[in-house]
C-alpha atoms as a PDB file:
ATOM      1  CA  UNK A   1     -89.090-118.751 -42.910  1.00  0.00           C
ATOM      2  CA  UNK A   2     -90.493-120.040 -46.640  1.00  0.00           C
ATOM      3  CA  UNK A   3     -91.881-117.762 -48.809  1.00  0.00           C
ATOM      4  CA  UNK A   4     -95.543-117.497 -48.783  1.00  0.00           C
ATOM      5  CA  UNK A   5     -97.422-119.783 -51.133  1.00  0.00           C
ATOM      6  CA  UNK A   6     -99.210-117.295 -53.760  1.00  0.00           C
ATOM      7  CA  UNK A   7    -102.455-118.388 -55.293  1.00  0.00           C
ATOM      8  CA  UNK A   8    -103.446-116.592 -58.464  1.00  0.00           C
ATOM      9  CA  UNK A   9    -107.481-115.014 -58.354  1.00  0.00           C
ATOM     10  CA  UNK A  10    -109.701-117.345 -58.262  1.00  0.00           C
ATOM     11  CA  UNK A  11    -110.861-115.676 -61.537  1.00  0.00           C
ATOM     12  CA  UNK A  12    -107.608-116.609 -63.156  1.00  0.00           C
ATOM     13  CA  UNK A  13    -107.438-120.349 -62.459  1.00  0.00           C
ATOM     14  CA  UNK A  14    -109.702-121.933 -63.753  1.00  0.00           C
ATOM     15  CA  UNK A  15    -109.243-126.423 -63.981  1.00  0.00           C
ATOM     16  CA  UNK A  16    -106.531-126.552 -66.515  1.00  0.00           C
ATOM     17  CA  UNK A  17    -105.360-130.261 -66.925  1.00  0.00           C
ATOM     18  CA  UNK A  18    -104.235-129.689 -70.441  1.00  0.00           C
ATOM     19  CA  UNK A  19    -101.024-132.330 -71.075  1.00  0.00           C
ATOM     20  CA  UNK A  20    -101.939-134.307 -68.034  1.00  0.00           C
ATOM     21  CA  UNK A  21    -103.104-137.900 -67.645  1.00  0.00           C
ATOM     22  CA  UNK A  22    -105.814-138.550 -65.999  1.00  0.00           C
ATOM     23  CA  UNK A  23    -107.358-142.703 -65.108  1.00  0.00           C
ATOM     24  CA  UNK A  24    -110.611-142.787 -64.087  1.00  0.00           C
ATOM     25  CA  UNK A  25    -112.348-146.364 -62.977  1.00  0.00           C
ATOM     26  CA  UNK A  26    -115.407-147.646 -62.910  1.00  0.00           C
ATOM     27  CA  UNK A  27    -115.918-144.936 -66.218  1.00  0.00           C
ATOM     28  CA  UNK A  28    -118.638-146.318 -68.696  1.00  0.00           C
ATOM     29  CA  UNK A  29    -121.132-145.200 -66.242  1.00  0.00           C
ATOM     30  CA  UNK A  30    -122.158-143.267 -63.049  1.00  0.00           C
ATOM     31  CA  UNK A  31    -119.696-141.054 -61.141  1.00  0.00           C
ATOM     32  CA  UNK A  32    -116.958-142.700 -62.842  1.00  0.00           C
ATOM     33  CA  UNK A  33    -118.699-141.319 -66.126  1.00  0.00           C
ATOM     34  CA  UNK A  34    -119.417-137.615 -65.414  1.00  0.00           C
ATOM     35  CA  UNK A  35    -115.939-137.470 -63.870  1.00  0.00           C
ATOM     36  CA  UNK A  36    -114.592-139.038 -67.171  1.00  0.00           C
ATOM     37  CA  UNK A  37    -116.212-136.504 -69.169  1.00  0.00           C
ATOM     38  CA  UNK A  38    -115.088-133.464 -66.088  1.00  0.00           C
ATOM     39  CA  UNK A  39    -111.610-133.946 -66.648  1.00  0.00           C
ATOM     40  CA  UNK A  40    -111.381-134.366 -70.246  1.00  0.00           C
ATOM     41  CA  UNK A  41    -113.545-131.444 -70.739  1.00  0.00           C
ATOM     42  CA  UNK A  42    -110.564-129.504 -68.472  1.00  0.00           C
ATOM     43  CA  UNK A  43    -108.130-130.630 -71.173  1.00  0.00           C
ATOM     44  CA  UNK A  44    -106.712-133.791 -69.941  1.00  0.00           C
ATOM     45  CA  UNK A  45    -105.869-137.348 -71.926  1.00  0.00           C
ATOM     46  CA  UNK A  46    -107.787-139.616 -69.819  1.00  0.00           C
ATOM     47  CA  UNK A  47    -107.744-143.238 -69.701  1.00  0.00           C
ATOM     48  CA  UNK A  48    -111.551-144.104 -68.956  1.00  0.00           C
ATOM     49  CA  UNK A  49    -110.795-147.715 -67.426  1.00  0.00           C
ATOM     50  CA  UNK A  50    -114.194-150.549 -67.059  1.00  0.00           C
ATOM     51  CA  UNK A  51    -114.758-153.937 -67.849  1.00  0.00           C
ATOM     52  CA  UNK A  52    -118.262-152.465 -69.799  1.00  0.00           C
ATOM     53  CA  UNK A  53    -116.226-152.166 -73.373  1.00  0.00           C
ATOM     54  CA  UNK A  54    -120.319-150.968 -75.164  1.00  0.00           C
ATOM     55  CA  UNK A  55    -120.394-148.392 -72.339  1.00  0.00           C
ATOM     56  CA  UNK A  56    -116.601-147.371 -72.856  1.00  0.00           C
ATOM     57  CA  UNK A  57    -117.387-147.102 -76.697  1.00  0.00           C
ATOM     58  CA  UNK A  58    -120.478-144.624 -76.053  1.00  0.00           C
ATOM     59  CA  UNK A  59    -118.421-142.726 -73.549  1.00  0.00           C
ATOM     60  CA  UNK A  60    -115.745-142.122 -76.051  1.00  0.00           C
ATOM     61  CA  UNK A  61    -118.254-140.997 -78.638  1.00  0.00           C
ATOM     62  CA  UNK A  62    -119.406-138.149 -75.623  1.00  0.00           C
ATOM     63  CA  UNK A  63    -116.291-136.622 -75.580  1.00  0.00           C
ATOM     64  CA  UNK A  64    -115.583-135.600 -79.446  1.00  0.00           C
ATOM     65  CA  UNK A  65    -115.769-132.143 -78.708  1.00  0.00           C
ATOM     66  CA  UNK A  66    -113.990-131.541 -75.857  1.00  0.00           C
ATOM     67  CA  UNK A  67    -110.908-130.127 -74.958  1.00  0.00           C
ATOM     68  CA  UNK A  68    -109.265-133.689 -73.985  1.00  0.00           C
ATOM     69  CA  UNK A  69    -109.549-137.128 -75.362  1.00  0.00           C
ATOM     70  CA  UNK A  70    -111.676-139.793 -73.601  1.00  0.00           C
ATOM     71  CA  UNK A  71    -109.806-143.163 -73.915  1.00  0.00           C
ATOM     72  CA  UNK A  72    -111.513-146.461 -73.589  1.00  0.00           C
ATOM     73  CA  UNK A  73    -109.304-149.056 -71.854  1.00  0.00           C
ATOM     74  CA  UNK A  74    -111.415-152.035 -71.336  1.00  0.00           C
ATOM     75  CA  UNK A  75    -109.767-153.998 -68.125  1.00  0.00           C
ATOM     76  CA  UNK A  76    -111.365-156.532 -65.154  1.00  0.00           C
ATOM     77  CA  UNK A  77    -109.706-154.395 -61.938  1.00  0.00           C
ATOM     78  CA  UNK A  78    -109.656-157.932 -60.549  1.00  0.00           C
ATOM     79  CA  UNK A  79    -106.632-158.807 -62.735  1.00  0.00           C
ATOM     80  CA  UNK A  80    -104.624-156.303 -59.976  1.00  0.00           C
ATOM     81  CA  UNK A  81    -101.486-156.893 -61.970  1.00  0.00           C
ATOM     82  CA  UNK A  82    -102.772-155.371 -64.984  1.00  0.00           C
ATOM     83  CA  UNK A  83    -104.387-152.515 -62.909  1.00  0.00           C
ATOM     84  CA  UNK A  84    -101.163-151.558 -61.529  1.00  0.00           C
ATOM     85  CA  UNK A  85     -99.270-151.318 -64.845  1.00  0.00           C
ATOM     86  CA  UNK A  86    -102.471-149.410 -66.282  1.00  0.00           C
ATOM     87  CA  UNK A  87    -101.998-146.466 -63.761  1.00  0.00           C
ATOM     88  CA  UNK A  88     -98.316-145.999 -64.759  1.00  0.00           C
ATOM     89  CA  UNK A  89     -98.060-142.557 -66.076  1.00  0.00           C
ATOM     90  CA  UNK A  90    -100.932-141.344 -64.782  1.00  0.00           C
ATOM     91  CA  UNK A  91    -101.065-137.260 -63.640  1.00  0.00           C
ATOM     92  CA  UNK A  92    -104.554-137.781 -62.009  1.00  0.00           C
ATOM     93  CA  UNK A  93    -105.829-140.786 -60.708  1.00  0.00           C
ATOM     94  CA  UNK A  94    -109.645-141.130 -59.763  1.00  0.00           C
ATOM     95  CA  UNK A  95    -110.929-144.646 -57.615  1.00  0.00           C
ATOM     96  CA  UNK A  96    -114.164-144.743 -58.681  1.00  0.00           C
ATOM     97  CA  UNK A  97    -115.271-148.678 -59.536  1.00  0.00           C
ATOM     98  CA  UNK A  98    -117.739-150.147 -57.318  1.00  0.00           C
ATOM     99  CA  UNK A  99    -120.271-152.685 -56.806  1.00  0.00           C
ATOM    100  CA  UNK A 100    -123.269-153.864 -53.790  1.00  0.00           C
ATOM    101  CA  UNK A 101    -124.951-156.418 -52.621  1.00  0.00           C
ATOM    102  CA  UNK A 102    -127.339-155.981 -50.319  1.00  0.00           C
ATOM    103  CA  UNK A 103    -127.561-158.838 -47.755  1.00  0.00           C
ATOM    104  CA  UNK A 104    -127.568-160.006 -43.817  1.00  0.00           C
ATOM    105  CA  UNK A 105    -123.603-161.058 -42.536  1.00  0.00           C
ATOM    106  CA  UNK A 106    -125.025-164.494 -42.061  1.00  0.00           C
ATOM    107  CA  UNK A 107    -126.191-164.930 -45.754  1.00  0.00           C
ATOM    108  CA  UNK A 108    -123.884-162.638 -47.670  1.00  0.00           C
ATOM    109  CA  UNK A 109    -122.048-164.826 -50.004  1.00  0.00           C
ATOM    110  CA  UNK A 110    -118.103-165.068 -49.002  1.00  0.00           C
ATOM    111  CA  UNK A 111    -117.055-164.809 -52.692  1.00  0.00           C
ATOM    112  CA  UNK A 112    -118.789-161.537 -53.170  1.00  0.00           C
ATOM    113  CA  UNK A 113    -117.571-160.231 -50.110  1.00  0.00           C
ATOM    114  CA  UNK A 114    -113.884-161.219 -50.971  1.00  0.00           C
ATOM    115  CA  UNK A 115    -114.747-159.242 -54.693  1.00  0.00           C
ATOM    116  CA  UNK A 116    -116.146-156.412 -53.321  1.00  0.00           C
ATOM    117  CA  UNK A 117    -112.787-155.886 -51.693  1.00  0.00           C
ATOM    118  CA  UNK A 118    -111.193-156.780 -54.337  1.00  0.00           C
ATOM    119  CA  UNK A 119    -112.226-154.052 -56.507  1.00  0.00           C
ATOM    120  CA  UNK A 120    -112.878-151.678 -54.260  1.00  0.00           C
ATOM    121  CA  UNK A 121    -110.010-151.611 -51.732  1.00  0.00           C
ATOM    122  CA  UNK A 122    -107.151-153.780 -53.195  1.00  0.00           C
ATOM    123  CA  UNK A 123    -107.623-152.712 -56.650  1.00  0.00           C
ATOM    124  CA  UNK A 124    -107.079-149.126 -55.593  1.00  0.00           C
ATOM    125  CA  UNK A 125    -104.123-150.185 -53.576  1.00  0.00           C
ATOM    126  CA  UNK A 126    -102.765-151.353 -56.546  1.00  0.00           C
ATOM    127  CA  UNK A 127    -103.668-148.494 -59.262  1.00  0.00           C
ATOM    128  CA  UNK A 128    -101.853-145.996 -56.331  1.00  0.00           C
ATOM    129  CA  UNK A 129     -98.816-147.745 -56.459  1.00  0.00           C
ATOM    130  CA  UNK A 130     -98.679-148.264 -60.471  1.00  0.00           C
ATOM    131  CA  UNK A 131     -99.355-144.190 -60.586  1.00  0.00           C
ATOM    132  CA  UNK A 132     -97.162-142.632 -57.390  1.00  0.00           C
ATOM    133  CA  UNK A 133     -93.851-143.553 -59.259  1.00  0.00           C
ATOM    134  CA  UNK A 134     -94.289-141.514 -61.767  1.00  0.00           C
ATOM    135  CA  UNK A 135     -96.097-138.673 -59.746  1.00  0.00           C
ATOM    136  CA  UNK A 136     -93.114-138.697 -57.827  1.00  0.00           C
ATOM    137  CA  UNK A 137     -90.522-138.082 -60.103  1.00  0.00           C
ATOM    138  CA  UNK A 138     -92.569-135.397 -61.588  1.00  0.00           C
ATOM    139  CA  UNK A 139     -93.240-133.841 -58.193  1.00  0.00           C
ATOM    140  CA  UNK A 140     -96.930-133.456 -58.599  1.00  0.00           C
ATOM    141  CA  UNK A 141    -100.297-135.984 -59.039  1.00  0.00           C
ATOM    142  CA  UNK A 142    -103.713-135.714 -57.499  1.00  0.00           C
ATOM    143  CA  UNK A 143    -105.192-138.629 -56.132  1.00  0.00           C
ATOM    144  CA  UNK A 144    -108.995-138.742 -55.399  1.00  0.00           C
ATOM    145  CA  UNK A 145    -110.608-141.419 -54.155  1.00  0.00           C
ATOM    146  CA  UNK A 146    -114.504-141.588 -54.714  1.00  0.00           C
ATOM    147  CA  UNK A 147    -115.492-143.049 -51.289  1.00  0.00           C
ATOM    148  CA  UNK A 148    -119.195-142.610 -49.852  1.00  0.00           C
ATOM    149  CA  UNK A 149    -120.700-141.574 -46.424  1.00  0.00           C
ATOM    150  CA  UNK A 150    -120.109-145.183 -45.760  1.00  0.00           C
ATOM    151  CA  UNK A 151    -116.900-144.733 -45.517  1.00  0.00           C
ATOM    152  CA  UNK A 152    -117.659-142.728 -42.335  1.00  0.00           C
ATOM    153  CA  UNK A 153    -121.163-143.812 -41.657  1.00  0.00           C
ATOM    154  CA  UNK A 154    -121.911-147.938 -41.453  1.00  0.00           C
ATOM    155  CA  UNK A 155    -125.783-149.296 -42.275  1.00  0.00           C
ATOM    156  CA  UNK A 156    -127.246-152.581 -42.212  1.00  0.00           C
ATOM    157  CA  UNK A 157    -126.950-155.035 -44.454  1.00  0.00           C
ATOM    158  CA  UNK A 158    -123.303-153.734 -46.211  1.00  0.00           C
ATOM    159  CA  UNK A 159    -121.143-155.739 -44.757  1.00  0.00           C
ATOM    160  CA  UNK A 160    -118.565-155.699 -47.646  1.00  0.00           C
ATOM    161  CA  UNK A 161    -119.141-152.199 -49.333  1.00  0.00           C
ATOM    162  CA  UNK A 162    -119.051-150.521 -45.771  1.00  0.00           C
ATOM    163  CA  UNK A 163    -115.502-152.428 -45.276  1.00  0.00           C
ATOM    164  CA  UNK A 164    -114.051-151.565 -47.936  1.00  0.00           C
ATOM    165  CA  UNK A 165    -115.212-148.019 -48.111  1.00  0.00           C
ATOM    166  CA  UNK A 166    -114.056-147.883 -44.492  1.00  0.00           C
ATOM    167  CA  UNK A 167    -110.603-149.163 -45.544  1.00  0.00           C
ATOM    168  CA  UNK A 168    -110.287-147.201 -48.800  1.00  0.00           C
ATOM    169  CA  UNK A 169    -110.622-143.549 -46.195  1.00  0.00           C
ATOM    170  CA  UNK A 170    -107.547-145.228 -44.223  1.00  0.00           C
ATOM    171  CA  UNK A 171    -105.407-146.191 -47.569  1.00  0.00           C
ATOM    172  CA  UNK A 172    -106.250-142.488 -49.144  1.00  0.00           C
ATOM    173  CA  UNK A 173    -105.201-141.190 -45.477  1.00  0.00           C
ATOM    174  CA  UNK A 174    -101.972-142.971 -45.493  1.00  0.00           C
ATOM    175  CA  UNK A 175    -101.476-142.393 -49.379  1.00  0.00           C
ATOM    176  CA  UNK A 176    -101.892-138.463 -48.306  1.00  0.00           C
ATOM    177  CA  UNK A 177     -99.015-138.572 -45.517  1.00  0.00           C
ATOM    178  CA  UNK A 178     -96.599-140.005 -48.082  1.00  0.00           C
ATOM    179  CA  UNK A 179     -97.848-137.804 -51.045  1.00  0.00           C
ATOM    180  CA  UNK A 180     -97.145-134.901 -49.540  1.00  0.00           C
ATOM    181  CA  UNK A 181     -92.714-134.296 -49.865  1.00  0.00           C
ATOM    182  CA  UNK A 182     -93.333-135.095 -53.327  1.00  0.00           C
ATOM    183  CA  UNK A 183     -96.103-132.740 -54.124  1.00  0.00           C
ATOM    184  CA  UNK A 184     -99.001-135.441 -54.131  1.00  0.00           C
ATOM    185  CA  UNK A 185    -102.404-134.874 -52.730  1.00  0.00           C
ATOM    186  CA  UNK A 186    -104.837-138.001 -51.833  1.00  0.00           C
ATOM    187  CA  UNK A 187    -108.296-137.397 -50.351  1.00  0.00           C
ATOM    188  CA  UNK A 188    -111.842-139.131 -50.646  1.00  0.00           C
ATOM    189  CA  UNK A 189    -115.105-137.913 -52.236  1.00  0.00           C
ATOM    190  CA  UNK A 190    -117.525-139.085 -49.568  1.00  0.00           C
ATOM    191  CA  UNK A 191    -121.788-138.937 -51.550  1.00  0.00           C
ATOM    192  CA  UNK A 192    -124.890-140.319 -50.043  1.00  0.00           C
ATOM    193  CA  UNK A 193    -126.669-141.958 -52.895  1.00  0.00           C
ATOM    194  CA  UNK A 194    -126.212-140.814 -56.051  1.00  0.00           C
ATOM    195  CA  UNK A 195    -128.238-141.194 -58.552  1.00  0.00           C
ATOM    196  CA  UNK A 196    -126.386-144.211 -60.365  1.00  0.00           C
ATOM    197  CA  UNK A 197    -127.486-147.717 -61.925  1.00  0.00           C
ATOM    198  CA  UNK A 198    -125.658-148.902 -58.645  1.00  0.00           C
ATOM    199  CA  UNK A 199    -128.130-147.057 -56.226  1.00  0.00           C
ATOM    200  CA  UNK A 200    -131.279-148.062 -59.167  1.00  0.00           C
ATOM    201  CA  UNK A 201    -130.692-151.663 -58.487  1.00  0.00           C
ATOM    202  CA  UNK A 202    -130.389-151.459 -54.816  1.00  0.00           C
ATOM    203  CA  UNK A 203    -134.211-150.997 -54.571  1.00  0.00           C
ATOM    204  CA  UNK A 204    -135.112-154.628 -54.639  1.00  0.00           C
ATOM    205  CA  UNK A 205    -132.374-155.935 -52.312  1.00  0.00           C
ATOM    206  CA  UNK A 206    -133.201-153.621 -49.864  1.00  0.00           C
ATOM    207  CA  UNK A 207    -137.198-153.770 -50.048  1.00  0.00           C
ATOM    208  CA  UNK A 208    -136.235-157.608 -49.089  1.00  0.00           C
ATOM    209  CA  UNK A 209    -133.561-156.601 -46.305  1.00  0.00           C
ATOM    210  CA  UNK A 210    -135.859-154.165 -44.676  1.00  0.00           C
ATOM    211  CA  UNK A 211    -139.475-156.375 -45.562  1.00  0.00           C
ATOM    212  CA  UNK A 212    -140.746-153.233 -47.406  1.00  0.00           C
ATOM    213  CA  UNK A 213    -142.641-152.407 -50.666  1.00  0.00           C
ATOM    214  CA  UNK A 214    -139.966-150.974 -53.367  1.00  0.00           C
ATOM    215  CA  UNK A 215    -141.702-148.332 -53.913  1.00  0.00           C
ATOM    216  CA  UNK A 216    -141.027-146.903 -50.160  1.00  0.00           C
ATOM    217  CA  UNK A 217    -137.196-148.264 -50.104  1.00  0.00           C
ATOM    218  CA  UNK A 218    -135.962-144.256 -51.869  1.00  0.00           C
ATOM    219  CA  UNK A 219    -137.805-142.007 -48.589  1.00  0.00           C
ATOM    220  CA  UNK A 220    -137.462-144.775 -45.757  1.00  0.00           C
ATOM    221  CA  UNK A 221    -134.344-145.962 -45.871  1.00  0.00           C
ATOM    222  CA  UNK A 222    -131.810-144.580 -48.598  1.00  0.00           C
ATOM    223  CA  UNK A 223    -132.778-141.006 -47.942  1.00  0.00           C
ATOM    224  CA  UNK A 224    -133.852-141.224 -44.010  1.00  0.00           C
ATOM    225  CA  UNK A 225    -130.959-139.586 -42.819  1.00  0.00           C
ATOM    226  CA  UNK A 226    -130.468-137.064 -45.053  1.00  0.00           C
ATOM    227  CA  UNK A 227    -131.780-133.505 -43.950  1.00  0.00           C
ATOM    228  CA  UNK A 228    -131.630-132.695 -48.367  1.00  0.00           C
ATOM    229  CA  UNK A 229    -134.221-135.330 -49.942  1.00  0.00           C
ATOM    230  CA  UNK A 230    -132.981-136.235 -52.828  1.00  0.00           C
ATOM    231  CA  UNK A 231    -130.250-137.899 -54.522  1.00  0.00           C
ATOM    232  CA  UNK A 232    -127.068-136.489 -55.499  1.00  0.00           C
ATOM    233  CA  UNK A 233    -126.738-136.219 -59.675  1.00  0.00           C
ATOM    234  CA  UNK A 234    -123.321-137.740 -61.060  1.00  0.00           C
ATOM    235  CA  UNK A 235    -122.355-134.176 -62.077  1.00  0.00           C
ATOM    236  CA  UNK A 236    -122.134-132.658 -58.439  1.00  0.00           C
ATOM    237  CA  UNK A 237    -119.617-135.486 -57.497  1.00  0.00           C
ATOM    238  CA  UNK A 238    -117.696-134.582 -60.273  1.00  0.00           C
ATOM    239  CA  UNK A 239    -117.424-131.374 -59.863  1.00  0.00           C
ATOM    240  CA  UNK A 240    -116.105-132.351 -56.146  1.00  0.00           C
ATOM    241  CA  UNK A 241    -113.223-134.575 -57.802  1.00  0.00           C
ATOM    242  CA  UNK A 242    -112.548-131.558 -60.269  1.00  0.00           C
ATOM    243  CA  UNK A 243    -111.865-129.464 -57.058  1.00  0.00           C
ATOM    244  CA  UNK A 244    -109.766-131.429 -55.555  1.00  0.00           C
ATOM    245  CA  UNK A 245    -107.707-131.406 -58.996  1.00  0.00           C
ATOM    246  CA  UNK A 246    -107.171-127.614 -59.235  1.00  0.00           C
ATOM    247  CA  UNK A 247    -104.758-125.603 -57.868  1.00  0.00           C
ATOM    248  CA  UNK A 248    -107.223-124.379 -55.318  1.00  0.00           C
ATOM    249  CA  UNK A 249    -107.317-127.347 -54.016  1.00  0.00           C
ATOM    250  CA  UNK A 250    -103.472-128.014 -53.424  1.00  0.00           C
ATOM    251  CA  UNK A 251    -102.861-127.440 -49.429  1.00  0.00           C
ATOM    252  CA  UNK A 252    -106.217-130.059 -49.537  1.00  0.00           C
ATOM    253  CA  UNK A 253    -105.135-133.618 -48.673  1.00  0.00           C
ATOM    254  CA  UNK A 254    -105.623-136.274 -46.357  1.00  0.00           C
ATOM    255  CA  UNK A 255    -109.049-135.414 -45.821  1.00  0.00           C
ATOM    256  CA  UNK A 256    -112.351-136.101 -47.003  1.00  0.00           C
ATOM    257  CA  UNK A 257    -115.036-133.927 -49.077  1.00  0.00           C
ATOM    258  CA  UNK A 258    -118.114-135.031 -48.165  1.00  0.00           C
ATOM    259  CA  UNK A 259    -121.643-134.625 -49.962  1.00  0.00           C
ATOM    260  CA  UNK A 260    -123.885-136.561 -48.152  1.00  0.00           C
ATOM    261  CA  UNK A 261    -126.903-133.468 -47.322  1.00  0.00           C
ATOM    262  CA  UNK A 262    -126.048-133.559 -43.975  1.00  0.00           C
ATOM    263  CA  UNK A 263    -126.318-137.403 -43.263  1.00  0.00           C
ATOM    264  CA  UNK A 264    -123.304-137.052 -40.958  1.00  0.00           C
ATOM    265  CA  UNK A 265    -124.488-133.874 -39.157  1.00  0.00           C
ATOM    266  CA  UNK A 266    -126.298-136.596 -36.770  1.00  0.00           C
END
């Protein structure tokens, strides 16, 4: 029989990433932002990765005075060759990049849809590999993938984000069962909406989906299955991702955290 596998008190362990690595996409805004500024504030060197270099920029002047060192790294996660080599090294790596359109299967555009998985699916594909080699030989890295209810939950009118957040649960899944000899943890961050520029410009495209005023898109349609009405702040997501980082979190993998006010309680 193995020894038992001690935890310190909860008191005691606080998120220490100090000397780790940590690449977060999608980071000059959003999720991808707060997480950005979560991590570095627990110590960690982390390589804030978006194709926004003025948001990058302001982002690195946010994190003077914490305990890590916020990065810019200015990179298209279409080029997937050059998002592979930029996760080599990496202690933590958070999937955060995203982007919607809103739009019927019959008129959504085929070269959006092939982007959206692009970025969103393949592009984390390819940031896993560049990071698990050197997670590997270390015998520890934390993967965290920020998915979204709809990666569990479909809607209308999603055709490509629903895919790919459907397919990015199944890669973090299979990422997990691999992970795991070689001390490796992979799970998903599942919001509802959060309060992002990605949800803000959603309103239009979806008062035209549904044939609704704007101003009623928020309370009949983004927020209609949610028992909590409101939207989830940056910050709360991650803190999730933080979680899943800290030694609390390490028998955690494979699995999903999901913040979605009780969406999937249906």
């Amino acid at each position: 029989m193995t020894a038992p596998h001690v935890l310190p008190a909860p008191h005691a362990s606080p998120l220490d990433l100090g000397g780790r690595t940590a690449l977060v996409t999608g980071a000059a805004g959003g999720i991808g932002r707060a997480c950005a500024l979560r991590l570095a504030a627990a110590g960690a060197k982390v390589r804030a990765v978006d194709r926004d270099a003025a948001g990058l920029e302001a982002l690195a002047g946010q994190g003077g005075d914490l305990a890590g060192t916020v990065e810019p790294h200015v990179l298209d996660l279409t080029d997937l060759d050059a998002a592979e080599l930029a996760a080599a090294g990496t202690d933590v790596l958070v999937n955060n990049a995203g982007l919607q359109l809103v739009s019927p299967i019959e008129e959504f555009p085929p070269d959006v849809f092939h982007t959206v998985l692009t970025v969103m699916l393949e592009a984390p594909f390819r940031l896993i590999r560049g990071a698990l080699p050197h997670m590997y030989g270390q015998g520890w890295g934390r993967i965290v993938n920020v998915s979204s209810v709809h990666g569990l939950r479909a809607s209308a009118y999603k055709s490509a984000y629903v895919a790919a957040k459907h397919g990015l649960e199944g890669l973090s899944k299979t990422t997990a069962l691999e992970g795991a000899p070689h001390g490796v943890t992979s799970n998903c961050v599942s919001p509802a909406y959060v309060r992002t520029p990605l949800v803000e410009k959603q309103l239009a495209d979806q008062a035209r989906a549904h044939g609704i005023p704007e101003e009623r898109v928020l309370s009949e349609v983004l927020l209609q299955d949610s028992a909590v009405k409101r939207l989830i702040e940056p910050e709360e997501v991650a803190e999730a991702v933080a979680y899943l980082c800290g030694p609390q979190a390490s028998f955690v993998t494979g699995t999903s955290l999901v913040l979605d006010g009780g969406w999937t309680a249906h």
